[in-house]
Protein backbone atom coordinates (compact mmCIF):
# COMPACT_ATOMS: atom_id res chain seq x y z
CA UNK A 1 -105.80 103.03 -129.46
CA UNK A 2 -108.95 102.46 -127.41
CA UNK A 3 -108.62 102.45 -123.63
CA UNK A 4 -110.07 99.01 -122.03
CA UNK A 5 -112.61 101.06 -120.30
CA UNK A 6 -113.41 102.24 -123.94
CA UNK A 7 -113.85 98.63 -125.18
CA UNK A 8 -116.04 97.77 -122.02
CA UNK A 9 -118.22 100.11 -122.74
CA UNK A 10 -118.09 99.51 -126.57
CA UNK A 11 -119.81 95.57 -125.60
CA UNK A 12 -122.67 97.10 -122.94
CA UNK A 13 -126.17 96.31 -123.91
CA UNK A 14 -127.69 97.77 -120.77
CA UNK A 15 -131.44 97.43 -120.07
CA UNK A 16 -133.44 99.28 -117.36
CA UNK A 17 -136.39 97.18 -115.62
CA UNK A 18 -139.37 97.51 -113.61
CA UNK A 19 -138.90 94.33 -112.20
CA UNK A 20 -137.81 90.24 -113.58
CA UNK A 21 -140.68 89.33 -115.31
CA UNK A 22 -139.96 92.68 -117.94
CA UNK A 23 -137.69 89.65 -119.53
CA UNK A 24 -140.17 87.54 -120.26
CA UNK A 25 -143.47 86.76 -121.78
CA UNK A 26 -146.73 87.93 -120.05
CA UNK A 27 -148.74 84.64 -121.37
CA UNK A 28 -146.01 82.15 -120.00
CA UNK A 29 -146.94 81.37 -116.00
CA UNK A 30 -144.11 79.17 -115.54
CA UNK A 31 -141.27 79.48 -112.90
CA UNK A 32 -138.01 81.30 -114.40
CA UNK A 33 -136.07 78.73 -114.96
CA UNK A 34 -138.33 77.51 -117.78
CA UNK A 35 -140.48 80.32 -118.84
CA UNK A 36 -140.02 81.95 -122.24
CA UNK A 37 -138.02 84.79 -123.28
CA UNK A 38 -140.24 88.11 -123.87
CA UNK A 39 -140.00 89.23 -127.73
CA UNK A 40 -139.93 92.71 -126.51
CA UNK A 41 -136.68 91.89 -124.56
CA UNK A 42 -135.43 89.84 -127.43
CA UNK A 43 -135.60 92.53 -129.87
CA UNK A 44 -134.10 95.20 -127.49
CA UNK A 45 -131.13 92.66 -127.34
CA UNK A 46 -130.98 92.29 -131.25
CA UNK A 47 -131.14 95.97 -131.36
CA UNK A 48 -128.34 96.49 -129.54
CA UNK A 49 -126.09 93.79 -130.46
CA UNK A 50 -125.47 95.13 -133.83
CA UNK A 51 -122.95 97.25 -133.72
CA UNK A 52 -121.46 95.78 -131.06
CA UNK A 53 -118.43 93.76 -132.32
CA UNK A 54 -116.18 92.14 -129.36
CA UNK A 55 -117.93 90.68 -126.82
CA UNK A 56 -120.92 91.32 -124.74
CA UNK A 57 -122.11 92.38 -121.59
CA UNK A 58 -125.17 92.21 -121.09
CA UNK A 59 -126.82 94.36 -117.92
CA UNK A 60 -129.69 94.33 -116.39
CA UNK A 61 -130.75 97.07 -114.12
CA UNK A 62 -134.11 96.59 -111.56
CA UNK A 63 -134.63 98.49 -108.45
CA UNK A 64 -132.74 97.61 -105.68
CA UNK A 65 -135.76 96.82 -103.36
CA UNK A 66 -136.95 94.53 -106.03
CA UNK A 67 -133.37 92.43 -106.64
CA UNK A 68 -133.37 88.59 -105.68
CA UNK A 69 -130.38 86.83 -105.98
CA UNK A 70 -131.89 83.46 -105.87
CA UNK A 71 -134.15 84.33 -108.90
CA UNK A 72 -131.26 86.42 -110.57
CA UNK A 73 -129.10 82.70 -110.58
CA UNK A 74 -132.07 81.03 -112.08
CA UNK A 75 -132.81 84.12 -114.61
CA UNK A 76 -129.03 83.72 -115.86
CA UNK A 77 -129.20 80.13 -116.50
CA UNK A 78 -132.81 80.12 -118.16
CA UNK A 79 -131.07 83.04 -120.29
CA UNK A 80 -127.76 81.10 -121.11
CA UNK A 81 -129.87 77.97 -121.80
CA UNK A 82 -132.44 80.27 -124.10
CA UNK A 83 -129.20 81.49 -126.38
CA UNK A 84 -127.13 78.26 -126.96
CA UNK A 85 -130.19 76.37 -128.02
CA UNK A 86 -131.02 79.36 -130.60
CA UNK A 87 -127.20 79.60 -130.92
CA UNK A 88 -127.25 75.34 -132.05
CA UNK A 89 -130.15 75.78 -133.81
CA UNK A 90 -129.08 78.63 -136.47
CA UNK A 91 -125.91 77.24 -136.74
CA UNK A 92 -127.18 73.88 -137.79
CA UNK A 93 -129.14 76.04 -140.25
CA UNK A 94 -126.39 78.18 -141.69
CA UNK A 95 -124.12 74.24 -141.95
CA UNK A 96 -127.11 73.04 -143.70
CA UNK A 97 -127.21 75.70 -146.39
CA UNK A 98 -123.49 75.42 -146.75
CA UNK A 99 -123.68 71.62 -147.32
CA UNK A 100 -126.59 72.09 -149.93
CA UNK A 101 -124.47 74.65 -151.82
CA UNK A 102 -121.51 72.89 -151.58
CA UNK A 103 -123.16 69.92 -153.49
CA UNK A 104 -124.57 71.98 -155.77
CA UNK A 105 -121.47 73.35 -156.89
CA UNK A 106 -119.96 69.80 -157.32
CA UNK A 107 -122.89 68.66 -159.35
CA UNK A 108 -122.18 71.57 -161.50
CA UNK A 109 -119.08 71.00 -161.96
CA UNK A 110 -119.75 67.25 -162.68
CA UNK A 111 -122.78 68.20 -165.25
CA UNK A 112 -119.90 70.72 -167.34
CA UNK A 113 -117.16 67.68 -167.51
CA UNK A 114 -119.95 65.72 -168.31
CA UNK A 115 -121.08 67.71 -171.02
CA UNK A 116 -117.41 68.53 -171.92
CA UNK A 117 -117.14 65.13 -172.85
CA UNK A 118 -119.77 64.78 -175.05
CA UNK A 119 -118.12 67.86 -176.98
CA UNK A 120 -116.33 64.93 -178.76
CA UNK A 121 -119.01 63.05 -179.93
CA UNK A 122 -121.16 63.65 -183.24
CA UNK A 123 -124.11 62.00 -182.78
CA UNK A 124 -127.28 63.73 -182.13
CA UNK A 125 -128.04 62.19 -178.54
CA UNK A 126 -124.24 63.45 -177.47
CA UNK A 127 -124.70 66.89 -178.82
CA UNK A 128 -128.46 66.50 -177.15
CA UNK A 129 -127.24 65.77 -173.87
CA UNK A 130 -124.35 68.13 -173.83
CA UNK A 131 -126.67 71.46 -174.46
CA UNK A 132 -128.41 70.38 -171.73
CA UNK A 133 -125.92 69.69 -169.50
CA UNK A 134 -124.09 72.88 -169.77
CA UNK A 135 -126.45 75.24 -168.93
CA UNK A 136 -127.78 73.45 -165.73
CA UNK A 137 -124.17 73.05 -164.86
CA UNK A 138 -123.47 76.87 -164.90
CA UNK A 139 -127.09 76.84 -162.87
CA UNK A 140 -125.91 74.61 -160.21
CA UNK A 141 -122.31 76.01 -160.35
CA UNK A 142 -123.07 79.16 -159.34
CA UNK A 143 -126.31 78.73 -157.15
CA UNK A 144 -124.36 76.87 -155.32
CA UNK A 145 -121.57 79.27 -154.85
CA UNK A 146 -124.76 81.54 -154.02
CA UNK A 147 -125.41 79.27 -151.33
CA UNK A 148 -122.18 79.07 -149.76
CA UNK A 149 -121.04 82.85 -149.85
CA UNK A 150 -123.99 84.98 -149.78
CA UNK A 151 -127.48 83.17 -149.02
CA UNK A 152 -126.01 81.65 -145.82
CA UNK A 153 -124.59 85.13 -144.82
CA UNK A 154 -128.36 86.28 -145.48
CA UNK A 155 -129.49 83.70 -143.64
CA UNK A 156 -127.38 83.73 -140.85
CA UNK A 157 -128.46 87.35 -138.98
CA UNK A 158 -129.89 85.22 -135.93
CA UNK A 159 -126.88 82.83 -135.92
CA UNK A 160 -124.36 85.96 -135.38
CA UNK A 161 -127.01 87.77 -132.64
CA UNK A 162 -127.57 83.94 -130.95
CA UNK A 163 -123.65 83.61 -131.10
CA UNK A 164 -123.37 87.21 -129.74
CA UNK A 165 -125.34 86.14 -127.23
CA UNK A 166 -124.82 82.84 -125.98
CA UNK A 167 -120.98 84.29 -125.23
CA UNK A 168 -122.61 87.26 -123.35
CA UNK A 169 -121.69 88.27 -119.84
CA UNK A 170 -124.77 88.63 -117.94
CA UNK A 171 -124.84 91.05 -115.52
CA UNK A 172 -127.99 92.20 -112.76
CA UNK A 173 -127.23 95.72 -111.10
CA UNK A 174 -129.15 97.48 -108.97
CA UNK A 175 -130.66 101.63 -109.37
């Protein structure tokens, strides 16, 4: 059994900074509260966020003659505001794959009654349309099955770091 100091420290993603603008991009001039994320930082983040499985801290370290606590309260919220939209965004992506493969697997199941009907039949158009039918509805059967169970977990790596993320604690401490 893991102490709960153990568990603390198993959700730390801990960064050390020169200074506030290390988080985001060199090209964006904008005030923090709407300037962009810095790749570098996001990829630290996503680096470190792997193996991390209960929830996350994240903690920021700058010099303590360069801390601002004005800026740090507008840093936070640009942050927050930076994951939930990614955090909305993927998961709108990974319900839209879900949806797609869930009708897929209906319409394959549709096309193989279909064509199990025509099983009965003993004309040529019948038997026609029921060797076509049964293969596509094996095709959309299990592609969409793909969909569902594996593609969206393939798809989904940004929607489980975003989700990580938008539920982090965000921490600035001083060294």
């Amino acid at each position: 059994m893991k102490t709960a100091a153990e568990r603390l420290r198993e959700g730390n993603i801990s960064l050390i900074l020169d200074s506030y603008d290390d988080l985001f991009s060199d090209f964006d001039p904008r005030p923090y509260v709407q300037r962009a994320l810095s790749d570098d930082f996001l990829v630290e983040c996503k680096k470190a966020s792997v193996v991390k499985k209960s929830k996350i801290e994240l903690r920021m370290m700058i010099p303590k003659h360069k801390r601002n606590h004005f800026d740090e309260v507008k840093i936070r919220k640009r942050m927050k505001e930076h994951f939930n939209k990614h955090f909305k965004d993927e998961e709108k992506k990974v319900r839209n794959i879900k949806a797609t493969g869930s009708f897929w697997f209906f319409l394959g199941v549709v096309l193989m009654l279909l064509g199990g009907f025509m099983l009965k039949k003993e004309d040529f158009f019948s038997k026609l349309i029921m060797i076509m039918f049964e293969p596509a509805g094996w095709f959309f059967f299990w592609e969409g099955l793909n969909k569902v169970f594996i593609y969206a977990k393939e798809k989904s790596e940004n929607f489980e770091f975003y989700k990580k993320m938008a539920n982090a604690d965000i921490y600035f401490l001083d060294y």
